[in-house]
Protein backbone atom coordinates (compact mmCIF):
# COMPACT_ATOMS: atom_id res chain seq x y z
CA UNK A 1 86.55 98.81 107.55
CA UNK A 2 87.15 102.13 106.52
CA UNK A 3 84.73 105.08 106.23
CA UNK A 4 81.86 104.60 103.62
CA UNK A 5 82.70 107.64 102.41
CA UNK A 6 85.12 106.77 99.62
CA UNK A 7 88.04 109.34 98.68
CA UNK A 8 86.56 109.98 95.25
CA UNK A 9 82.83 110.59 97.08
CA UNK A 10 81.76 114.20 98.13
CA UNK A 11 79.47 114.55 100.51
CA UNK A 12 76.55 115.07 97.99
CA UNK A 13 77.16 111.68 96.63
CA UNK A 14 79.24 113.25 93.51
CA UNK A 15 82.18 111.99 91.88
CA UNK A 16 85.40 114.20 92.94
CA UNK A 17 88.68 113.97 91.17
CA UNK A 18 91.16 112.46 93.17
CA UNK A 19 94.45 114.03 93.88
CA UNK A 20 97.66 113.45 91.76
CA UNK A 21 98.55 111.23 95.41
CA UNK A 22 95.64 108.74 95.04
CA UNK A 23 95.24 108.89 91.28
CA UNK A 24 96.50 105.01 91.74
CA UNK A 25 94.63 102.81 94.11
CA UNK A 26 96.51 101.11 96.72
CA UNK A 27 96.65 99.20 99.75
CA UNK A 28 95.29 101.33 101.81
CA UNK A 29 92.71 102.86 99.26
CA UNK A 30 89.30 104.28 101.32
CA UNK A 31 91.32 104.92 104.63
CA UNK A 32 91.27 108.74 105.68
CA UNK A 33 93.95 110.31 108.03
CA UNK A 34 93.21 113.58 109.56
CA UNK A 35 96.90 114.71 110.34
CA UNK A 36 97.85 117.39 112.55
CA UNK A 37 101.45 116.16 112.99
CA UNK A 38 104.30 118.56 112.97
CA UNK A 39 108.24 117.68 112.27
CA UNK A 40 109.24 114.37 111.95
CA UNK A 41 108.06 112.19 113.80
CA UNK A 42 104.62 112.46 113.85
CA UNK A 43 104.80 113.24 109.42
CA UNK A 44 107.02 110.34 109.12
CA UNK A 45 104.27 108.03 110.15
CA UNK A 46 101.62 110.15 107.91
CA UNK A 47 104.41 109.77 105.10
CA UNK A 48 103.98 105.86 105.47
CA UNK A 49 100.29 105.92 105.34
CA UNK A 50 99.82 107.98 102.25
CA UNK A 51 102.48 105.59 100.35
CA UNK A 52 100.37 102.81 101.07
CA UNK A 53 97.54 104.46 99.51
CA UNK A 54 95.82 106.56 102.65
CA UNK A 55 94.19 109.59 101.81
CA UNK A 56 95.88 111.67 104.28
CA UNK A 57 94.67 115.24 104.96
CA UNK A 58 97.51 117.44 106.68
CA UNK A 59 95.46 120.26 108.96
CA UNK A 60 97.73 123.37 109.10
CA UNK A 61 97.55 126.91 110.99
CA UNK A 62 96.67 129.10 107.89
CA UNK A 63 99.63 131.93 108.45
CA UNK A 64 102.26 129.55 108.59
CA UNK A 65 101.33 126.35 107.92
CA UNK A 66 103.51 123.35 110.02
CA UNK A 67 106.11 124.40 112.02
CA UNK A 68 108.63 122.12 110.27
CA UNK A 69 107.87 124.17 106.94
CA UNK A 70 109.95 127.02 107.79
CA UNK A 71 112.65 125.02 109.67
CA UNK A 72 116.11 125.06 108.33
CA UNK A 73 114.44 126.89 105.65
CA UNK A 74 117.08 128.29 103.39
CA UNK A 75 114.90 130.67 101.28
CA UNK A 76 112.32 132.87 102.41
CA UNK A 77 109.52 131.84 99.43
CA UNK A 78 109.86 128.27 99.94
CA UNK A 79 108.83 125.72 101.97
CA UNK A 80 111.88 123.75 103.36
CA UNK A 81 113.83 120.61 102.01
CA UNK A 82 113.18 119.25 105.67
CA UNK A 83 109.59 119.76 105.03
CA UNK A 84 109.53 118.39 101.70
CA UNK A 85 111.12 115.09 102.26
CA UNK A 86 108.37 113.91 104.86
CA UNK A 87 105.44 115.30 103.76
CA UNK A 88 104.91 113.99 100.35
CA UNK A 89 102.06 112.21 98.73
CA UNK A 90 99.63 114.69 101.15
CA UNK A 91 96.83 117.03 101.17
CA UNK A 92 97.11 120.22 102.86
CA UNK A 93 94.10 122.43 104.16
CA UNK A 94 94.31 125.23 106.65
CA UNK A 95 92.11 125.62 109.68
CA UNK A 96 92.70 128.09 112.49
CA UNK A 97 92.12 125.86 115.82
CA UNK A 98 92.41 129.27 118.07
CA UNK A 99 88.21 130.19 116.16
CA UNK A 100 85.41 128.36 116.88
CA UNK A 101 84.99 128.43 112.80
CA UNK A 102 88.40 126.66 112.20
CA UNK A 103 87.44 123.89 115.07
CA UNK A 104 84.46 123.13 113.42
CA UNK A 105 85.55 122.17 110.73
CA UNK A 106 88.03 120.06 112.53
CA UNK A 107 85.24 118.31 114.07
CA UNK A 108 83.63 117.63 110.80
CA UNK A 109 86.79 116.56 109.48
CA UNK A 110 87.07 113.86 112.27
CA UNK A 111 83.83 112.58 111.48
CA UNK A 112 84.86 111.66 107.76
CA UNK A 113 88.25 110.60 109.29
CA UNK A 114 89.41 107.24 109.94
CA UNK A 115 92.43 107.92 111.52
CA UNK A 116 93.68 111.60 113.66
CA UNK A 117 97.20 111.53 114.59
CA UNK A 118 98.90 114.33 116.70
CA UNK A 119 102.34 115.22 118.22
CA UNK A 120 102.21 118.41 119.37
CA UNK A 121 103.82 119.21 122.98
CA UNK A 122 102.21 117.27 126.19
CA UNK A 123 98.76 119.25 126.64
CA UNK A 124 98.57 120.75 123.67
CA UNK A 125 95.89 118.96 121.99
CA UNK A 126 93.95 118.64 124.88
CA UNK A 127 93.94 122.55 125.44
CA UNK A 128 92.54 122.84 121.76
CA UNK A 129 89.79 121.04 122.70
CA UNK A 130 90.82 117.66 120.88
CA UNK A 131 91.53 115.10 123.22
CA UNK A 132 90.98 111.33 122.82
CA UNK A 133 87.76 111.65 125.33
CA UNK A 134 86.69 115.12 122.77
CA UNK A 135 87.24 113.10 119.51
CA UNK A 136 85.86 109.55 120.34
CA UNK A 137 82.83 111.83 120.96
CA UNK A 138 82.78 112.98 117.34
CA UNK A 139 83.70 109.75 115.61
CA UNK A 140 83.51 106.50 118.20
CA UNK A 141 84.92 104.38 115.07
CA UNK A 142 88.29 106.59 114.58
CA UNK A 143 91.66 105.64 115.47
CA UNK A 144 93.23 108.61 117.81
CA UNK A 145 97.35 108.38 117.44
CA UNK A 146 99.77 110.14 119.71
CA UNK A 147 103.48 110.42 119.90
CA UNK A 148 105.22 112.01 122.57
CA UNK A 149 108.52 111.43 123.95
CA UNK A 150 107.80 109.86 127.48
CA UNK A 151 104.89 108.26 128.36
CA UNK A 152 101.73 110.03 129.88
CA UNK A 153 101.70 108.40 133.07
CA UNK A 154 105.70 108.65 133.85
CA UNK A 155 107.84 111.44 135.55
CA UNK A 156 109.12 112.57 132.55
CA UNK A 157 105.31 113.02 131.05
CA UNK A 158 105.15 116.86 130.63
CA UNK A 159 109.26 116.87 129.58
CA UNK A 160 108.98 117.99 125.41
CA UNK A 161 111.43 115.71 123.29
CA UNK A 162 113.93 115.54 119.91
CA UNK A 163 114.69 113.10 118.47
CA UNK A 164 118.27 113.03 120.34
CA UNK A 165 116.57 113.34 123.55
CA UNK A 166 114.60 110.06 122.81
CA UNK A 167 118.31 108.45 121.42
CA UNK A 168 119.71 109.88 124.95
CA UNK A 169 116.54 108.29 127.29
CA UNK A 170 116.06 105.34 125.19
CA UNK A 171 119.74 103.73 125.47
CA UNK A 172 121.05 104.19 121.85
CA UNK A 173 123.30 106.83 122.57
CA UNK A 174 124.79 104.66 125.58
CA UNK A 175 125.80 101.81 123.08
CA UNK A 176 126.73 103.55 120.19
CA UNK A 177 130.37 105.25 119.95
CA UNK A 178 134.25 103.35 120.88
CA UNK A 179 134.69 102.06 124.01
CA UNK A 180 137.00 104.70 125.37
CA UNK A 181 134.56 107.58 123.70
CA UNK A 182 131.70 109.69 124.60
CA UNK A 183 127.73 108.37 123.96
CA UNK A 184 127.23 109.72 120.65
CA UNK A 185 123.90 110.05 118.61
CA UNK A 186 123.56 108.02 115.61
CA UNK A 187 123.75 109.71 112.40
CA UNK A 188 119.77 108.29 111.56
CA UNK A 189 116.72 109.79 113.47
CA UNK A 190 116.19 106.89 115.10
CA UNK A 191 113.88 108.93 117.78
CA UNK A 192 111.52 110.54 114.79
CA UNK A 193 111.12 108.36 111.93
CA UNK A 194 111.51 105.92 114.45
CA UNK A 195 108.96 106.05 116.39
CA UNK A 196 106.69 107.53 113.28
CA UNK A 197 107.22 103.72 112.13
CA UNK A 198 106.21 102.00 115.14
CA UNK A 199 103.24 104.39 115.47
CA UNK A 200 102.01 103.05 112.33
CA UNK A 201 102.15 99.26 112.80
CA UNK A 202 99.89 100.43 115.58
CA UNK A 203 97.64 101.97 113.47
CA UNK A 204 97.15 99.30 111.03
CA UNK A 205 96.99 96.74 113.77
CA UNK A 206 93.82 99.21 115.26
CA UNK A 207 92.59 99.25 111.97
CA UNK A 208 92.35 95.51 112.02
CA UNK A 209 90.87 95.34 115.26
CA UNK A 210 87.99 97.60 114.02
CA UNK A 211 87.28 95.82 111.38
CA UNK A 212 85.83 92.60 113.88
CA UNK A 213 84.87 95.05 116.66
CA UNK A 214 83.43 98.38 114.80
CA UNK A 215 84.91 100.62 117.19
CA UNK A 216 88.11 102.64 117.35
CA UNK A 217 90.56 102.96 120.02
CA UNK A 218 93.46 105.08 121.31
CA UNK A 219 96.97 104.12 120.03
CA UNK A 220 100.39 105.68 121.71
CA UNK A 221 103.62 105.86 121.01
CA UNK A 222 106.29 106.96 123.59
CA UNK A 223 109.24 108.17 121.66
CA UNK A 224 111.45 107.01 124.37
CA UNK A 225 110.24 103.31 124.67
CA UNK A 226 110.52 103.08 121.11
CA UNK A 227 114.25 103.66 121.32
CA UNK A 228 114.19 100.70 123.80
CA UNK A 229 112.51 98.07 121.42
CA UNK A 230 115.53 98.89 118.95
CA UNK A 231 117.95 97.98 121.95
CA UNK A 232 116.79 94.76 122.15
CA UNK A 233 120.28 92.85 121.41
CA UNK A 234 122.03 95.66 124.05
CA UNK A 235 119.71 94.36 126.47
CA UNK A 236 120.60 90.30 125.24
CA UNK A 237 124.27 91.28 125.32
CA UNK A 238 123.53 92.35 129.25
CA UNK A 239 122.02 89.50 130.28
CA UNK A 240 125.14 87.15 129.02
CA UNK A 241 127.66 89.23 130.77
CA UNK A 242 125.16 90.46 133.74
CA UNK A 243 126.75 93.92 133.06
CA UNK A 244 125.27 97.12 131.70
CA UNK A 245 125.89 97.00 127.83
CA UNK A 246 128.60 98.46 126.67
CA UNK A 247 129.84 100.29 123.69
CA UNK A 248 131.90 98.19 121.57
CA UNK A 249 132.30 100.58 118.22
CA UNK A 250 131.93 98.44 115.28
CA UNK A 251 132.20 95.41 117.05
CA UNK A 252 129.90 92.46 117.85
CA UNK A 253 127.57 93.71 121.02
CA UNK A 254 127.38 90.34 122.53
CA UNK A 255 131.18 90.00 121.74
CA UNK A 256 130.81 86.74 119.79
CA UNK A 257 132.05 87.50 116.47
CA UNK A 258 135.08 89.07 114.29
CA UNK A 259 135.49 90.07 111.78
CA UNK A 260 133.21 92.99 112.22
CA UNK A 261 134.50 96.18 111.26
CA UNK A 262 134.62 98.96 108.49
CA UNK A 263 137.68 98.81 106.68
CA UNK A 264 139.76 101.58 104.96
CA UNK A 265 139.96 100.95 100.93
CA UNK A 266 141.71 102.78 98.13
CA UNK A 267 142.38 105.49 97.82
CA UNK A 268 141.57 106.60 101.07
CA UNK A 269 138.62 109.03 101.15
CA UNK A 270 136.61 109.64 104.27
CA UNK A 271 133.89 106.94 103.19
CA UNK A 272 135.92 104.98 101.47
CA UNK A 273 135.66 101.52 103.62
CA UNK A 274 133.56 98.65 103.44
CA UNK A 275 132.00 96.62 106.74
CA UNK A 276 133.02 93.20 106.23
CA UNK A 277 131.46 90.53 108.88
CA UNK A 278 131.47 86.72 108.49
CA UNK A 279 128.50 84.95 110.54
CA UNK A 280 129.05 82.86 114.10
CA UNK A 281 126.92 80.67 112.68
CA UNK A 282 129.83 78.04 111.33
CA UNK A 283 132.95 78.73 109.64
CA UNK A 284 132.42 78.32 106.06
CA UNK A 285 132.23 82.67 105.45
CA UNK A 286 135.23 83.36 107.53
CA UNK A 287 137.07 80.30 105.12
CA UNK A 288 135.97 81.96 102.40
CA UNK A 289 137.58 85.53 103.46
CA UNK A 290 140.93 84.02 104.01
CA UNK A 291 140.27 82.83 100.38
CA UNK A 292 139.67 85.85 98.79
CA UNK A 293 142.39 87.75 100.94
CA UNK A 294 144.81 85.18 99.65
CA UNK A 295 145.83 83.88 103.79
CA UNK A 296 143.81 80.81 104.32
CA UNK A 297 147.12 79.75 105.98
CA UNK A 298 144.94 81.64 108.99
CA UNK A 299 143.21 78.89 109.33
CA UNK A 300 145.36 76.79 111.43
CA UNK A 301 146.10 80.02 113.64
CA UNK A 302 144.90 79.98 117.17
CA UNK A 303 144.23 83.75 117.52
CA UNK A 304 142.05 83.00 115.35
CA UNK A 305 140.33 79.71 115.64
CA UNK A 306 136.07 80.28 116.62
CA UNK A 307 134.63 83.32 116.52
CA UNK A 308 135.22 84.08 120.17
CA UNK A 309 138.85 83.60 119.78
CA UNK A 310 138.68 85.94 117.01
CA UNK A 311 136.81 88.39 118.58
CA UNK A 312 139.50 88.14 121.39
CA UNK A 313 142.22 89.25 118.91
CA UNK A 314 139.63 91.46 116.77
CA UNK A 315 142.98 94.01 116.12
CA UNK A 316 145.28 91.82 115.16
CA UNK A 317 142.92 90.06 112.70
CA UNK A 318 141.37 93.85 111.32
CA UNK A 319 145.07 95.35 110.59
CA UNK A 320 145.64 91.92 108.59
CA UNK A 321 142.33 92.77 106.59
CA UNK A 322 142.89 96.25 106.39
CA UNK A 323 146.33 95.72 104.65
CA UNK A 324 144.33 93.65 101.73
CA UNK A 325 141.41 96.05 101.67
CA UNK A 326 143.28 99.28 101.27
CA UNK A 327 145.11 97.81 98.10
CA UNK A 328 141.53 98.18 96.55
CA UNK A 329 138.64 100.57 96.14
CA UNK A 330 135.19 99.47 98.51
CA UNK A 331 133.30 98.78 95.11
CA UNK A 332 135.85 95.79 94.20
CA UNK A 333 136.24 94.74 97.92
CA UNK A 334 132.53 94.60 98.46
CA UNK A 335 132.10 92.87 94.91
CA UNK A 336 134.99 90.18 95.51
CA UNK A 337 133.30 89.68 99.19
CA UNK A 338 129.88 89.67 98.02
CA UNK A 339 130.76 86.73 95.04
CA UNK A 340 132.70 84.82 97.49
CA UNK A 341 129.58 84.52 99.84
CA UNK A 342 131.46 86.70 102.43
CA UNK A 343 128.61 89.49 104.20
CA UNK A 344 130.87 93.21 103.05
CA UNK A 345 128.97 96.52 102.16
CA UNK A 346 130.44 99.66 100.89
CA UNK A 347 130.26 102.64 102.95
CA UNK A 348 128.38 104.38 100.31
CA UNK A 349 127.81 108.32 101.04
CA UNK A 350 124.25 110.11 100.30
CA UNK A 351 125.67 111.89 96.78
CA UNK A 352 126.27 108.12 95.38
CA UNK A 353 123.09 106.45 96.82
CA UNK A 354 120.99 109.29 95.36
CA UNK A 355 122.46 108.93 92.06
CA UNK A 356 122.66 105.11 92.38
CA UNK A 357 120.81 103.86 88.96
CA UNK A 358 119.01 101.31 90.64
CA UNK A 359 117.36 103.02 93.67
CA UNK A 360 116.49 105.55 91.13
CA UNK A 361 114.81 102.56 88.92
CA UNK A 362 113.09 101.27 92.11
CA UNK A 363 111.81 104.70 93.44
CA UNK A 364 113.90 104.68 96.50
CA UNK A 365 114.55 108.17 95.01
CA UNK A 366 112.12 109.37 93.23
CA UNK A 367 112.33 113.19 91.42
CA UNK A 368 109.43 115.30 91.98
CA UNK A 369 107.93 119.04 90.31
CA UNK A 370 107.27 121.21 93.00
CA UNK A 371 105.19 124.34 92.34
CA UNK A 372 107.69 126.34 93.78
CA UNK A 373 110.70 124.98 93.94
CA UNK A 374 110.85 122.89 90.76
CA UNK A 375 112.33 119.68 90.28
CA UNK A 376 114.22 117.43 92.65
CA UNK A 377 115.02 114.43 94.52
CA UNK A 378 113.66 113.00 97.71
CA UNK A 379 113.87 109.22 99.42
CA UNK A 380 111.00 107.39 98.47
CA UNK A 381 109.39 104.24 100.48
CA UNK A 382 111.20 101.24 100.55
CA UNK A 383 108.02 98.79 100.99
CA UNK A 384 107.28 97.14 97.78
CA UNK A 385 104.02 95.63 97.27
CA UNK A 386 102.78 93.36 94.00
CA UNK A 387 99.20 94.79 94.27
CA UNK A 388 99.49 98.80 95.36
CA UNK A 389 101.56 100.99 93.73
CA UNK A 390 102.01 104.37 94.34
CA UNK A 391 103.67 106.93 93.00
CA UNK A 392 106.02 109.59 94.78
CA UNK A 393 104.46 113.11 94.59
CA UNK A 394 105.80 116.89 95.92
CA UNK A 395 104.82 117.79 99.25
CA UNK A 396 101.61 120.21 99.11
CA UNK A 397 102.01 123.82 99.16
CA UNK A 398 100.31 125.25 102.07
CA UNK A 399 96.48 125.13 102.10
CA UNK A 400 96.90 123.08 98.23
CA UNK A 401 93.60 121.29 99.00
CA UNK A 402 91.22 123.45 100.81
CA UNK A 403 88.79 124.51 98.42
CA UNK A 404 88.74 120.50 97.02
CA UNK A 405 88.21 119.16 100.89
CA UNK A 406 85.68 121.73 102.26
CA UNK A 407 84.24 121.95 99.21
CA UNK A 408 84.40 118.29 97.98
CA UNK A 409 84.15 116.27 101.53
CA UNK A 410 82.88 118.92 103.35
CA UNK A 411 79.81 120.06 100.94
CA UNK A 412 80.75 123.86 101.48
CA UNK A 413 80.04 126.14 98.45
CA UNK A 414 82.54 128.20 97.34
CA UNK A 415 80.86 131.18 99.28
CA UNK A 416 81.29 129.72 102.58
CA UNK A 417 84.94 129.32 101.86
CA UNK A 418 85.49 132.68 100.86
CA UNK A 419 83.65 133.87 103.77
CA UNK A 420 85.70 131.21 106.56
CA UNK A 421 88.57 133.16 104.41
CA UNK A 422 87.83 136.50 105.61
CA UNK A 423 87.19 135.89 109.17
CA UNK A 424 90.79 133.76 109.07
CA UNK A 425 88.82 130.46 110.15
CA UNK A 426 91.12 129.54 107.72
C-alpha cells in the first residue's frame, strides 16, 4: 500500500491543496516518487508515473536545476523543449546534495517517499551518500529504482551510456538499416524512453509485491538488456536460419512475408508513402490487395503464390504496387487499404500528427501554459484508463514546489526555508 501519508496531508495532519497535477485523482492516487532522474530515461519513467496519478517530487541542484533543463536549450531564460516534453505533470524542489542541510532533507523526503528513482552515472549516487543499502535504512518499505546502461555486475558496469549506445550494445542498431547499409539508429529513443518504460512495469510490479509482503525492494533496469527484450523476433528470426539476424530494411525479419514495404504515393514528397503488409496468416488480405490494385489476375502467378514465394520475389511484387500507389496520395491509399481489410499506414510526419484533430481530442497532444514560455504543444500519454484521468500539465519551473513540500510535507515554517535559502541547502 502506499504511504499513509496522503498527498493532500501535511505533516501536521492539515489539509494541503494539491497541485494543478493531482487536482484529479487517479490510478495511482497516494503513491509518492522521490525523483532524482536526469534526461530521458530516467524522467520518462517519472513522466509515466505522474500520468497515472503519482505524486512525483523531482529533487533538483538549486543553481541549475536537471541537467537536461539547459540541454539543447535554445534561449537563455527558458527551460528547454527537451526538458519540457518529459517532465510534465511534476513537482520540482531544490536541495543541494553537496550540504549536509540539502541531504537531510533528502532523507526526510525518502521517508514520506514510496518510490526513489535515480540515473545518474555508475557511482554517483552511492558517493552522495544514497545508495540502496543508505536508503532502505531510511525507509525499509520504499521502492529504490535504477537505470544505467550495463548492468552492475558486467564488464561494461562503470561504462556511462546514451541512448544510441544502448541501441548500439543492445542489437537494434545491428537489425535496423538495408541489407547492403551501415547499422543505423532508429529514429525513436528506444534506449531512454525505453528503458524508462520497462523501469516502470518494475515498479508497479514492486509495488504489488509490497502490498502482501510490507517491505520494499531494489528494482534495476540495464539500459542495454532492455534493448535486447525489444529484439526478441531478431533473436526468433536467428534461430530459424541458425544465422546471426540480419538486416532486411523494411522487410519481414524472419523472411516469411511480402508485401512489406513503404511505398512512394502522390505527389512524391519525402514522407509521402504508406507501409502496406498483408498477414502470413492465410491469404484472404493479400486477395484483397490485388482487389483494390485492380490485378487479382496475380493470383494465379507463381512468383507470387504463399507468402514465402512472395517474399522470394519481394521486388518484383513492390515495383507492381508502387506503380498503383504513386497514382495516389498515402491518405487515399491507406483509406482504400484500410476499407478493404488490407493492414497500410500513412507515413505521417510530426507537423501532421501534432495537428491531427483526433490525437488532439484524445490528449495524445495536449497544449499546455507555461510560466515562461507560454503556450504550446507536447505528446501526452497514450494509456487510457475508464477510472483515472489525468490531465496534461507544464513541466515545473525550477524549485515550483519548495515552499509547498518543505513546508506542507515537510512541516518546515517559512523561516526555516528562508534560512536553508541563505546557506544554499537549497
Amino acid at each position: 500500500m502506499p504511504n499513509d501519508d496522503s498527498l493532500a496531508q501535511t505533516a501536521g495532519g492539515k489539509q494541503q491543496q494539491p497541485s494543478p497535477a493531482h487536482a484529479q485523482a487517479g490510478a495511482l492516487a497516494g503513491l509518492r516518487v522521490i525523483d532524482l532522474t536526469q534526461f530521458e530515461a530516467g524522467t520518462s519513467c517519472t513522466q509515466s508515473l505522474a500520468w497515472l496519478g503519482a505524486e512525483v517530487i523531482k529533487v533538483e541542484e538549486p543553481a541549475r536545476g536537471e541537467q537536461g533543463r539547459r540541454a539543447s536549450a535554445d534561449r537563455p531564460d527558458a527551460d528547454s523543449y527537451y526538458f519540457m516534453v518529459l517532465n510534465a505533470n511534476k513537482r520540482s524542489v531544490t536541495a543541494n546534495l553537496k550540504s549536509e542541510k540539502g541531504r537531510d532533507l533528502l532523507r526526510r523526503l525518502i521517508e514520506k517517499g514510496d518510490v526513489f528513482i535515480e540515473n545518474f552515472a555508475p557511482g554517483v549516487i552511492e558517493r552522495l551518500g544514497f545508495g540502496w543499502e543508505e536508503v532502505r535504512k531510511i525507509n525499509p518499505r520504499i521502492i529504490y529504482a535504477q537505470i544505467k546502461g550495463f548492468a552492475e555486475d558486467g564488464p561494461y558496469a562503470s561504462y556511462p551510456a546514451f541512448d544510441m549506445i544502448a541501441q548500439a550494445t543492445g542489437g537494434v542498431m545491428s537489425i535496423t538499416g538495408e541489407p547492403d547499409g551501415r547499422p543505423l539508429k532508429p529514429g525513436v529513443t528506444l534506449g531512454d524512453t525505453g528503458a524508462g518504460l520497462h523501469l516502470a512495469v518494475g515498479i508497479l510490479a514492486a509495488i504489488i509485491q509490497r502490498n502482501r509482503t510490507g517491505e520494499g525492494q531494489r528494482v534495476t533496469v540495464a539500459m542495454q538488456e532492455a534493448m535486447i527484450n525489444f529484439c526478441r523476433i531478431a533473436f526468433a528470426a536467428q534461430l530459424i536460419s541458425g544465422r546471426t539476424a540480419q538486416r532486411y530494411g523494411n522487410q519481414s525479419m524472419i523472411g516469411a512475408n511480402a508485401p512489406s514495404e513503404s511505398y512512394p504515393c502522390a505527389p512524391g514528397g519525402p514522407n509521402d508513402y504508406c507501409f502496406i503488409y498483408t498477414s502470413r496468416a492465410g491469404e484472404h488480405q493479400w486477395e484483397r490487395l490485388l482487389k483494390v490494385i485492380g490485378r487479382e489476375d496475380l493470383k494465379n502467378d507463381p512468383r507470387f503464390a504463399d507468402p514465402h514465394a512472395r517474399f522470394r520475389n519481394h521486388e518484383a511484387l513492390d515495383a507492381i504496387i508502387a506503380e498503383w500507389t504513386r497514382k495516389h496520395d498515402k491518405h487515399t491509399v491507406m483509406k482504400l487499404m484500410g476499407d478493404a481489410g488490407v493492414p497500410a499506414g500513412a507515413v505521417l510526419d510530426t507537423g501532421e500528427l501534432v495537428n491531427d484533430p483526433h490525437l488532439r481530442r484524445r490528449e495524445i497532444f495536449a497544449e499546455v501554459d507555461h510560466p515562461v514560455r507560454g503556450k504550446f504543444v507536447i505528446p501526452g500519454w497514450p494509456v487510457k484508463m475508464s477510472a483515472s484521468h489525468i490531465p496534461v500539465v507544464p513541466p515545473p519551473v525550477l524549485g515550483a514546489d519548495t515552499e509547498a513540500v518543505y513546508g506542507g510535507l515537510l512541516g518546515l515554517s517559512k523561516d526555516e526555508i528562508a534560512a536553508l535559502r541563505a546557506e544554499k541547502a537549497i
